[in-house]
Structures are given as C-alpha cells and as structure tokens.
Protein backbone atom coordinates (compact mmCIF):
# COMPACT_ATOMS: atom_id res chain seq x y z
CA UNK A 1 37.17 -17.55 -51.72
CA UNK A 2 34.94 -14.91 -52.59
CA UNK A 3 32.61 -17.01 -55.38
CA UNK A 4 30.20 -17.26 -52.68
CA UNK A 5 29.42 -13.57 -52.96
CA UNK A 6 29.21 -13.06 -55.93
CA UNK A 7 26.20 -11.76 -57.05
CA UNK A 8 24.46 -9.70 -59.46
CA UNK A 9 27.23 -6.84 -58.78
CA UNK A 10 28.94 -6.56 -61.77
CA UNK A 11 32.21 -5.36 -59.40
CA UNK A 12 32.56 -6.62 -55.59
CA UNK A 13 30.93 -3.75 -53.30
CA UNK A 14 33.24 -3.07 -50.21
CA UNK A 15 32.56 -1.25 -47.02
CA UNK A 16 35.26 -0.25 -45.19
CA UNK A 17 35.27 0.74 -41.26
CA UNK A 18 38.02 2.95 -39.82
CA UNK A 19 38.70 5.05 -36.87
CA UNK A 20 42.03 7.06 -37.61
CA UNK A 21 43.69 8.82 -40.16
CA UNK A 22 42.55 5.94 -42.84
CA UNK A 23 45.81 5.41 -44.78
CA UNK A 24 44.91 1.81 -45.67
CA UNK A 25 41.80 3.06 -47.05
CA UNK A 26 43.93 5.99 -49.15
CA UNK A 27 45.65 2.71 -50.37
CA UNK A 28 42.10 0.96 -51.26
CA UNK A 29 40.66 3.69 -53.00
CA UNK A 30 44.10 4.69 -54.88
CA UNK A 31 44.15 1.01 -56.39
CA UNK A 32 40.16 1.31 -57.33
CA UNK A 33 41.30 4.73 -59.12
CA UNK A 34 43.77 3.09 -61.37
CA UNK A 35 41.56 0.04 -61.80
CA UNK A 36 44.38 -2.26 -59.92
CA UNK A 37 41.35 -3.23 -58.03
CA UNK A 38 38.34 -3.74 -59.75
CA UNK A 39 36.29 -2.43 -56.73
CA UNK A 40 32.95 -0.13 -55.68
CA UNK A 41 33.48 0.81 -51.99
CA UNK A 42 30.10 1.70 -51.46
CA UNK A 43 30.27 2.90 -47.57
CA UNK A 44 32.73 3.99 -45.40
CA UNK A 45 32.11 3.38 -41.62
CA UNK A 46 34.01 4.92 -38.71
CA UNK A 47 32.85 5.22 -35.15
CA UNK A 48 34.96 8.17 -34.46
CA UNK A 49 33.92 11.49 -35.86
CA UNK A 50 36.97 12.90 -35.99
CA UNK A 51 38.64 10.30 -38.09
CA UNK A 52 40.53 11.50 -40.96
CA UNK A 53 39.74 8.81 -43.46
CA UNK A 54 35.86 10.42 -43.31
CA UNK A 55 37.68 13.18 -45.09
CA UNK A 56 39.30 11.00 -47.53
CA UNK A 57 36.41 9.04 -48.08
CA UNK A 58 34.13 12.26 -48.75
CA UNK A 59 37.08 13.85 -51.33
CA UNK A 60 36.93 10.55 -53.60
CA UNK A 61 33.05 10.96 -53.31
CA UNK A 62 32.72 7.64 -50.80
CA UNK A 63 29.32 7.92 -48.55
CA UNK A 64 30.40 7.97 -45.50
CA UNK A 65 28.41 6.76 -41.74
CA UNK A 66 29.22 7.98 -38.47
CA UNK A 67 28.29 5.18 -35.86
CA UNK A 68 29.78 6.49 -32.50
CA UNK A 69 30.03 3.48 -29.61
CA UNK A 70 29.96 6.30 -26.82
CA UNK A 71 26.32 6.51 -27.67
CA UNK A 72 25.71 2.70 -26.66
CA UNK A 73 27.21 2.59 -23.33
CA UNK A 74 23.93 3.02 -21.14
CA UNK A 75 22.28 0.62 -23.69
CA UNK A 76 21.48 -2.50 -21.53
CA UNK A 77 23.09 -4.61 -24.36
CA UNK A 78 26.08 -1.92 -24.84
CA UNK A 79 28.35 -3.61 -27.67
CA UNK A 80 25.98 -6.30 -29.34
CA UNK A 81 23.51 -3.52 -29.73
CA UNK A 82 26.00 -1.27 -31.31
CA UNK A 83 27.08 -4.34 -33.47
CA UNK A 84 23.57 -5.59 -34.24
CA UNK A 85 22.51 -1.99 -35.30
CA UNK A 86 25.66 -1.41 -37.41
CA UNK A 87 24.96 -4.62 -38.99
CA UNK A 88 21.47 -3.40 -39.86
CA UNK A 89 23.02 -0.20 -41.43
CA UNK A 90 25.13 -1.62 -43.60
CA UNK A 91 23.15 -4.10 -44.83
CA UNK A 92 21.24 -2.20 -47.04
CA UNK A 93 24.76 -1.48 -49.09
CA UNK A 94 25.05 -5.01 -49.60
CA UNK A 95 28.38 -5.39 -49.20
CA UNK A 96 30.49 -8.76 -50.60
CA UNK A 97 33.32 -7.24 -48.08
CA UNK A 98 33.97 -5.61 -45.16
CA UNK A 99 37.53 -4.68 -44.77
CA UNK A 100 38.27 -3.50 -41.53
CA UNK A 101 41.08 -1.24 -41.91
CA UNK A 102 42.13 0.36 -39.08
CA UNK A 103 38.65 0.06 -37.23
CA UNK A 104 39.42 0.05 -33.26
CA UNK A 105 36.44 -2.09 -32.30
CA UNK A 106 36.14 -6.22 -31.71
CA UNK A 107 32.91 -7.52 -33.39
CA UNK A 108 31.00 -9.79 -31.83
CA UNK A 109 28.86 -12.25 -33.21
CA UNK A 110 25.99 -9.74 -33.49
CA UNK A 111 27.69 -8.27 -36.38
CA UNK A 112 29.71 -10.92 -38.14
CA UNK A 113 26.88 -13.55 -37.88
CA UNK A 114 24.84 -10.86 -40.46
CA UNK A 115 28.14 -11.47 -42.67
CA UNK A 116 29.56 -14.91 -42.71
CA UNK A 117 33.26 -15.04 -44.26
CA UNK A 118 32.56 -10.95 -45.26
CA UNK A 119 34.51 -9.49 -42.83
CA UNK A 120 38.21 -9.34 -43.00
CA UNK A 121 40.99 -7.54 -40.74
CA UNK A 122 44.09 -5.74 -41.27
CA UNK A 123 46.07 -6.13 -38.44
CA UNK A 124 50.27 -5.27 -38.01
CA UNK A 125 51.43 -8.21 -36.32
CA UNK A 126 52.24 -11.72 -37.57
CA UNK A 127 49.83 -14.74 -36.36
CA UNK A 128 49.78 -15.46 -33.33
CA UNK A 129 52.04 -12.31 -32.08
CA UNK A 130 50.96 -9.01 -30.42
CA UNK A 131 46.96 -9.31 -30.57
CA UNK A 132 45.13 -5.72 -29.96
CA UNK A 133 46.46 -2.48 -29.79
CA UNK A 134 49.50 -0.94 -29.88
CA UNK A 135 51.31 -3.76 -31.44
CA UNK A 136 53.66 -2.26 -33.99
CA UNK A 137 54.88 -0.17 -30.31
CA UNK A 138 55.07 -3.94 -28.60
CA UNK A 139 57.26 -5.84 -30.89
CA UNK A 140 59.67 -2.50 -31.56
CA UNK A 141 60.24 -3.11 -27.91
CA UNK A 142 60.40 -6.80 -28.31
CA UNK A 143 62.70 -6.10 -30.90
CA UNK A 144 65.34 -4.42 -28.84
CA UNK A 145 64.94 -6.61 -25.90
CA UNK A 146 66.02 -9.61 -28.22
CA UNK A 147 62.55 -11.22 -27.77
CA UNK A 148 61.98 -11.23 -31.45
CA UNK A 149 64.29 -10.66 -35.03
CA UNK A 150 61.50 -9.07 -37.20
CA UNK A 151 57.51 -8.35 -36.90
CA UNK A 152 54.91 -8.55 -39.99
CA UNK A 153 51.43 -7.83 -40.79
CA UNK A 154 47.99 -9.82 -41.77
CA UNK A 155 45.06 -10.05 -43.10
CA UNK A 156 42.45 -11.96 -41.84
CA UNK A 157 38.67 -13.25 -41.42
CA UNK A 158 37.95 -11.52 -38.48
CA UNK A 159 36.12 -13.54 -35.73
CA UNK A 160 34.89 -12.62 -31.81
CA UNK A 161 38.41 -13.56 -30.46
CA UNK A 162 40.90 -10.14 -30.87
CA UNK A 163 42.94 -10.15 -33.68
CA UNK A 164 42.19 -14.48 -34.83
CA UNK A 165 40.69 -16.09 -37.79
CA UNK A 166 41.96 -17.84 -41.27
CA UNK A 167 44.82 -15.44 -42.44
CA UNK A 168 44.53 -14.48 -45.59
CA UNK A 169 47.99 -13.65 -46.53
CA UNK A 170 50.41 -12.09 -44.51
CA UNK A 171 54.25 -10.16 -44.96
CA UNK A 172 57.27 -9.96 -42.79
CA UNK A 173 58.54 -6.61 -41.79
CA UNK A 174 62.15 -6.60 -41.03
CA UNK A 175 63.64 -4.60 -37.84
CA UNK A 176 66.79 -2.95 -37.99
CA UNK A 177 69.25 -1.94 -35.34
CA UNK A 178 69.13 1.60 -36.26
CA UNK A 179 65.14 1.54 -36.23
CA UNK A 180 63.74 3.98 -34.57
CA UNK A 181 59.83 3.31 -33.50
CA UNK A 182 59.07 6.14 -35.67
CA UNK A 183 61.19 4.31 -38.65
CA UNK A 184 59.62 1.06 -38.17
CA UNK A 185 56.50 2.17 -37.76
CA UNK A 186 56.53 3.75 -41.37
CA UNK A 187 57.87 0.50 -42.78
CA UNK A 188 54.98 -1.29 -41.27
CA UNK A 189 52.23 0.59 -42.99
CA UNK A 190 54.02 0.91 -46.00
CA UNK A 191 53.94 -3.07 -45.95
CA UNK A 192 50.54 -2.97 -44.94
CA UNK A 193 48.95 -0.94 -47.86
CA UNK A 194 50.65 -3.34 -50.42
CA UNK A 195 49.42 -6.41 -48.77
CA UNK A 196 45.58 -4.86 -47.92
CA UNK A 197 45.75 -4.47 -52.03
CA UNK A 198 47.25 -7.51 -53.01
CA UNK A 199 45.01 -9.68 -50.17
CA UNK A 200 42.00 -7.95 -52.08
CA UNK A 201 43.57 -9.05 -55.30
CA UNK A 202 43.30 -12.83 -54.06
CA UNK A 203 40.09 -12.50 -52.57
CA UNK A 204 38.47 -11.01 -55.77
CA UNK A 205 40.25 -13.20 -58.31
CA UNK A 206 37.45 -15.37 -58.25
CA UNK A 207 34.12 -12.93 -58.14
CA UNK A 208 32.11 -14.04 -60.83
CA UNK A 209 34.44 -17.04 -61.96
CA UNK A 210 37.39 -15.23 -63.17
CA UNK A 211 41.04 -15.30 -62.24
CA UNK A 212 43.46 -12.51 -62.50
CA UNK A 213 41.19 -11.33 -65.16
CA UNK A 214 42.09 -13.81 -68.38
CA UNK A 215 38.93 -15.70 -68.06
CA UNK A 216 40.32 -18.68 -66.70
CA UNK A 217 38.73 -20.83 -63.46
C-alpha cells in the first residue's frame, strides 16, 4: 500500500501528531531504535503544549511543532484554517506517513486532501463501534451492561467522518469479569502499541519494492 510513496527516501519519513502522554509514539520510536521498524520520524506534531509525548519526542532527538487550535477559534475559517496551515507546515518534512496517534482533532479535507492515503489513525475501538472519545470508558460500560463480550482496536486511513476509513488491521481486546476500567484500559494500549508497530510493518513492507525485507515483490 505504501509503493505509491515511495520516493527518493531511502527509509519512509513519518510524522506523528499527538495530544497526550504519547505512549503509542514511545512504542514507534522504541521499534525505530531497535530497527524493528525501518523508520525516520522526522516531526512530531501536537496541538497541546503540555503533551507529554513533546517530551519524549525531544529525549530521542525528534523535532517537535506546537500547533495550538485555541489560536484558530476567532479565525473566520476556524478548523480548515488550522488544518490547511498545519498541512502547509508539515509539508516541507515530506512525510510518506502521518500516523495519528493519539491526536484529539478530526481532519477535514483541508488537511488530508494535501495527503491522499498518508494519513492513518489509531483508534481503541473495533469498526464500526464507539467512534470519538472516550471509547475504551464506553464499551467497559457496555461490557458490564451485557451490550458487548469484548472491545478491540484499529488502525485506519483516516477520512472527514470521526473515527471511518479502510482499516488497516485491527485486534480484539478481551473483557473480563474482574476488569476493572483501570485494568482494561491497560490491556487496551498494551494491544494498541503492538498493532500501531505491526500495522506500520504492513504498510512499509512494500516501500521501495521490498517485502519483509528478503527482496521479494
């Protein structure tokens, strides 16, 4: 999926937008240490200045850009200015991703037209289930009102509609009866980090050609 990137990078160039503590990211930039992912992350994005994963970003030596949406709200085009200027920032890092990991903020086409099939979300919820935020919270309570037998997460193209597009690949997280949200919760994002990694994995196996690195097509 990602031959149409490729370029003259000799390794795919990620940006990666967060707005929390940026444990996915820990994950990303853990697997490009020990070369499980071939990777540059060029840019790390977060529109909250207090966001942890800054920190993270600035301790493996990431560049990092502080975009804050507060700062848009008496624009007269609010959001697609913020997205259209964004776009226009990151551009120069010519990303082949964007991995939104974490990153509290629904693109519109303003951004994601500037990078067709580039931008891809992490999101803990299964298709179709618990869209936006606080969904891990929703289907622990879904859970124990017998709505539901287990939850997942997914990654995915990310489009204008919350929490939509092509998955990418996606994992079932079980719920016990003994779960507590704090318990589950844990579980989720331990399931996330592997599948952000191995969803990169599948995305990247074919930069330049190559599959799972033996040369093959």
């Amino acid at each position: 999926m990602m031959s149409h990137a490729a370029s003259a990078h000799e390794r795919p160039r990620l940006v990666i937008c967060i707005s929390g503590s940026g444990t996915n990211l820990q994950a990303i930039i853990n697997a490009m240490i020990t070369q499980l992912l071939p990777i540059d992350i060029v840019l790390v994005v977060s529109n909250r200045k207090r966001a942890y994963g800054l920190e993270r970003a600035a301790a493996a030596g990431i560049p990092t850009l502080y975009v804050p949406l507060a700062s848009y709200r008496k624009h007269p085009a609010g959001r697609r200015a913020y997205d259209a200027d964004l776009a226009a920032q990151i551009q120069p890092y010519q990303p082949d991703l964007i991995v939104l990991a974490g990153w509290m903020h629904i693109f519109s086409p303003a951004f994601l037209d500037h990078f067709p099939q580039k931008v891809i979300n992490l999101h803990p919820a299964l298709p179709g289930t618990f869209p936006g935020v606080d969904a891990i919270q929703r289907a622990y309570e879904a859970y124990q009102q017998g709505a539901i037998q287990h939850s997942g997460c997914m990654v995915h193209y990310a489009s204008p509609e919350v929490d939509a597009g092509p998955v990418i690949a996606q994992a079932t997280v079980p719920i016990y009866p003994d779960d507590t949200l704090e318990s589950f919760e844990q579980r989720m994002h331990a399931t996330e980090h592997g599948l952000l990694v191995t969803a990169l994995q599948h995305l990247f196996a074919a930069f330049h050609g190559q599959t799972g690195g033996d040369g093959g097509t």
